[in-house]
C-alpha atoms as a PDB file:
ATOM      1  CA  UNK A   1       2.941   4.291   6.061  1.00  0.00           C
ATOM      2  CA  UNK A   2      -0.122   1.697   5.572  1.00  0.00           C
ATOM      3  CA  UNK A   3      -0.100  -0.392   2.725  1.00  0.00           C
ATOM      4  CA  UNK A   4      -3.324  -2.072   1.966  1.00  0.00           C
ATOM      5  CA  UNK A   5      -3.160  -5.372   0.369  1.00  0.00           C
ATOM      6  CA  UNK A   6      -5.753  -8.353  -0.438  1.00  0.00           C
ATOM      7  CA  UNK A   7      -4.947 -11.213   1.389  1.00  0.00           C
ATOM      8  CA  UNK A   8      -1.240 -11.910   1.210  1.00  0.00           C
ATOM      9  CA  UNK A   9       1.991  -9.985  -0.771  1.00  0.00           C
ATOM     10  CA  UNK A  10       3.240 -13.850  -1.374  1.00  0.00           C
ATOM     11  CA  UNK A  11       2.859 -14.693  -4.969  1.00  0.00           C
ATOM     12  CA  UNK A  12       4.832 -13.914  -8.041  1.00  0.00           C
ATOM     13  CA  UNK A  13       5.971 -10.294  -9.545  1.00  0.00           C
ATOM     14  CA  UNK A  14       3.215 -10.519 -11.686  1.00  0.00           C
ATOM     15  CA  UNK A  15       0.613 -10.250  -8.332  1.00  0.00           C
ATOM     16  CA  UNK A  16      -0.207  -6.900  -8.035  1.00  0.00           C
ATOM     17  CA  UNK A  17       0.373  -6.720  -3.879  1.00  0.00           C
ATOM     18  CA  UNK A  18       3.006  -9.145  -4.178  1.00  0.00           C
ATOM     19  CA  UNK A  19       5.122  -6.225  -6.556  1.00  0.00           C
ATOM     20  CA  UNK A  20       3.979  -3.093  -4.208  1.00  0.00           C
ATOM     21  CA  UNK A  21       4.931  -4.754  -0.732  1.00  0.00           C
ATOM     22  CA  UNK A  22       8.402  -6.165  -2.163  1.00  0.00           C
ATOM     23  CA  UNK A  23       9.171  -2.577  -3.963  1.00  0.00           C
ATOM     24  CA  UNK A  24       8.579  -1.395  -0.345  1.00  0.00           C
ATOM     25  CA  UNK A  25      10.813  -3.631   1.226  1.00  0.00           C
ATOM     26  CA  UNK A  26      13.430  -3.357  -1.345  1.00  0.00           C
ATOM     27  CA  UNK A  27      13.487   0.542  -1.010  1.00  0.00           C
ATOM     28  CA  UNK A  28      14.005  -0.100   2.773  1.00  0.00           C
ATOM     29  CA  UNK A  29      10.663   0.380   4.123  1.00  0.00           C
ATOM     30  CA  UNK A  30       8.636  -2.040   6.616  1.00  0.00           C
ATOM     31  CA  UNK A  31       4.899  -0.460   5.815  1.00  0.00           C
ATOM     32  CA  UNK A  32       2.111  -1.754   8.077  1.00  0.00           C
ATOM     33  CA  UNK A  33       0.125  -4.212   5.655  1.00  0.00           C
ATOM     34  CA  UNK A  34      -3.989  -4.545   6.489  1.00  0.00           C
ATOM     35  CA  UNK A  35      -5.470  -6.623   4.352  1.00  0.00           C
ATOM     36  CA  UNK A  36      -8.498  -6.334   2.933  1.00  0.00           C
ATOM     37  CA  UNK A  37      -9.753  -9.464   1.683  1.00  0.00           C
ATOM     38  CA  UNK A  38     -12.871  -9.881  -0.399  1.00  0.00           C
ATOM     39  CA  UNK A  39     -13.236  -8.627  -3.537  1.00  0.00           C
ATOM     40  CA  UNK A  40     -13.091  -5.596  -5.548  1.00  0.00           C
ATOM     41  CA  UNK A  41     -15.479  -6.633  -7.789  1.00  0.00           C
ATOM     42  CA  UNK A  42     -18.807  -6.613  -5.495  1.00  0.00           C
ATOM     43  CA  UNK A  43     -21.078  -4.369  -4.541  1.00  0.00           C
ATOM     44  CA  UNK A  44     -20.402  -1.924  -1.513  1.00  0.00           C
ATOM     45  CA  UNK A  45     -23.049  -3.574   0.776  1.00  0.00           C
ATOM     46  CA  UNK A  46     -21.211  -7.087   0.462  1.00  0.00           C
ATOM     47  CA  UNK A  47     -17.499  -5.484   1.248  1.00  0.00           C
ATOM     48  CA  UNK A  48     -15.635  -6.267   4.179  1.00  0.00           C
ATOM     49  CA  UNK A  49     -15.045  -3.136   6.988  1.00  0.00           C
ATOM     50  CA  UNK A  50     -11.032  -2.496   5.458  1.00  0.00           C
ATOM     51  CA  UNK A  51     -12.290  -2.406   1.596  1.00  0.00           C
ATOM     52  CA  UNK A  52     -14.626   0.256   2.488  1.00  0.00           C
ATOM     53  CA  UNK A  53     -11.986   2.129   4.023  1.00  0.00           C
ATOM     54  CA  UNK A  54     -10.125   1.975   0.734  1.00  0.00           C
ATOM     55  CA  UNK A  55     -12.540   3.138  -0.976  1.00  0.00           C
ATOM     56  CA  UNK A  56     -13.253   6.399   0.727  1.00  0.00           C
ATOM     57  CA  UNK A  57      -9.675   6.718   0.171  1.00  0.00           C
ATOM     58  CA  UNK A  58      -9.597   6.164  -3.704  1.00  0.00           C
ATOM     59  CA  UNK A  59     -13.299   5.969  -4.680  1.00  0.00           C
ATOM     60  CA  UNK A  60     -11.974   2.416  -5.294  1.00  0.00           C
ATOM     61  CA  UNK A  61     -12.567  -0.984  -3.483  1.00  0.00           C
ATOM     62  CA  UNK A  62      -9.039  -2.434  -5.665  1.00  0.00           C
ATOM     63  CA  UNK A  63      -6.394  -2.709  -3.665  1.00  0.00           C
ATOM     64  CA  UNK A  64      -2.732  -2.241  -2.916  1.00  0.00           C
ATOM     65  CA  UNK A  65      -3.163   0.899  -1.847  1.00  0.00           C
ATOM     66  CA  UNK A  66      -0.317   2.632  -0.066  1.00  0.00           C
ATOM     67  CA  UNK A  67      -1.163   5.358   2.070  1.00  0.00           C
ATOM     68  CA  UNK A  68       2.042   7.538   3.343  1.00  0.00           C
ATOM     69  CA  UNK A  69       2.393   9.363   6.541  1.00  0.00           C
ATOM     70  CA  UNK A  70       1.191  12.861   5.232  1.00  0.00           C
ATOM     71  CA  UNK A  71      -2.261  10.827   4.416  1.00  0.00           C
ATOM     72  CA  UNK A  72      -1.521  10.957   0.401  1.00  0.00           C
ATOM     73  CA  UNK A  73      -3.370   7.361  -1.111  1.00  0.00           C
ATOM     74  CA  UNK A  74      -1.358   5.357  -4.076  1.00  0.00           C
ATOM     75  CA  UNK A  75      -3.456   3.083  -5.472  1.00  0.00           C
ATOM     76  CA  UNK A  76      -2.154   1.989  -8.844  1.00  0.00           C
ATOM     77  CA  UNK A  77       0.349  -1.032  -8.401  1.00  0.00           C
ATOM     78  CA  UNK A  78       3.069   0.473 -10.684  1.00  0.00           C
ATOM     79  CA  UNK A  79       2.768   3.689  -9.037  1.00  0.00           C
ATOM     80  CA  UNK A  80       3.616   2.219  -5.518  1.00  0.00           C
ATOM     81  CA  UNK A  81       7.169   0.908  -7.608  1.00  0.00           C
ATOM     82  CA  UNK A  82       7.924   3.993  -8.715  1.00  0.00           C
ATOM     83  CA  UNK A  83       7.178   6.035  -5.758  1.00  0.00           C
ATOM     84  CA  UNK A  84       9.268   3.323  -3.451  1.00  0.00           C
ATOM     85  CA  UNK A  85      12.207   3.556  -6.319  1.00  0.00           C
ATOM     86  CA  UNK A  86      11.889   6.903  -6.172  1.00  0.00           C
ATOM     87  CA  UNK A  87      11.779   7.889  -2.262  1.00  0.00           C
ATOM     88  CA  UNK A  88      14.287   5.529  -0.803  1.00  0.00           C
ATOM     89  CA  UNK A  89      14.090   5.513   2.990  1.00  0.00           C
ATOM     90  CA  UNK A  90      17.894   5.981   3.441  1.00  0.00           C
ATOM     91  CA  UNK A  91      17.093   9.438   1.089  1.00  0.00           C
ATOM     92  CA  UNK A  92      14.466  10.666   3.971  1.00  0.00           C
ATOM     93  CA  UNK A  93      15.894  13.400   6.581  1.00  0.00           C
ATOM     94  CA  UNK A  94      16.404  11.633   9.943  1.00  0.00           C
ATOM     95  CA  UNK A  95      15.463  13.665  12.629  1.00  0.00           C
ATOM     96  CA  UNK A  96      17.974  15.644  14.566  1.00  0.00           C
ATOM     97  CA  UNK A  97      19.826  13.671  17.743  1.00  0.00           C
ATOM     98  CA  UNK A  98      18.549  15.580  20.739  1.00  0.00           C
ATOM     99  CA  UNK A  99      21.681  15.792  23.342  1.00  0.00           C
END
């Protein structure tokens, strides 16, 4: 699980990456974060390496974007909360002990 964020998830609930990484954390997941710095907001030939890869993800250069393990992109903030509320890690199969 990669979760794509600007340039920190400090800030307050109302900061988009901020809300996404700590609905994450809260649902008991530890996502790899790469941020993407820049901004969203300028042309394609002016974005940074890791907004361009979010953006042949989503056809998007905003950002968080989570991207789970099957390759499936998230990239609307609330969405990210209510896929973390609603996938808790500790509800995930664990894979079998091998004896």
């Amino acid at each position: 699980m990669k979760l794509y964020i600007c340039w920190s998830t400090n800030g307050s609930a109302h900061h988009d990456c901020h809300k996404a990484h700590q609905a994450l954390i809260d649902a008991g997941y530890r996502p790899e974060t790469v941020k993407a710095r820049g901004q969203e907001h300028l042309p394609k030939f002016l974005q940074f390496k890791v907004r361009r890869e979010v953006h042949a993800l989503t056809g998007s250069f905003f950002v968080p974007v989570l991207v789970l393990d099957d390759g499936t992109a998230i990239n609307k903030p609330d969405e990210i909360v209510a896929w973390a509320r609603a996938h808790p890690a500790s509800s995930r199969p664990q894979p079998a002990d091998e004896d």
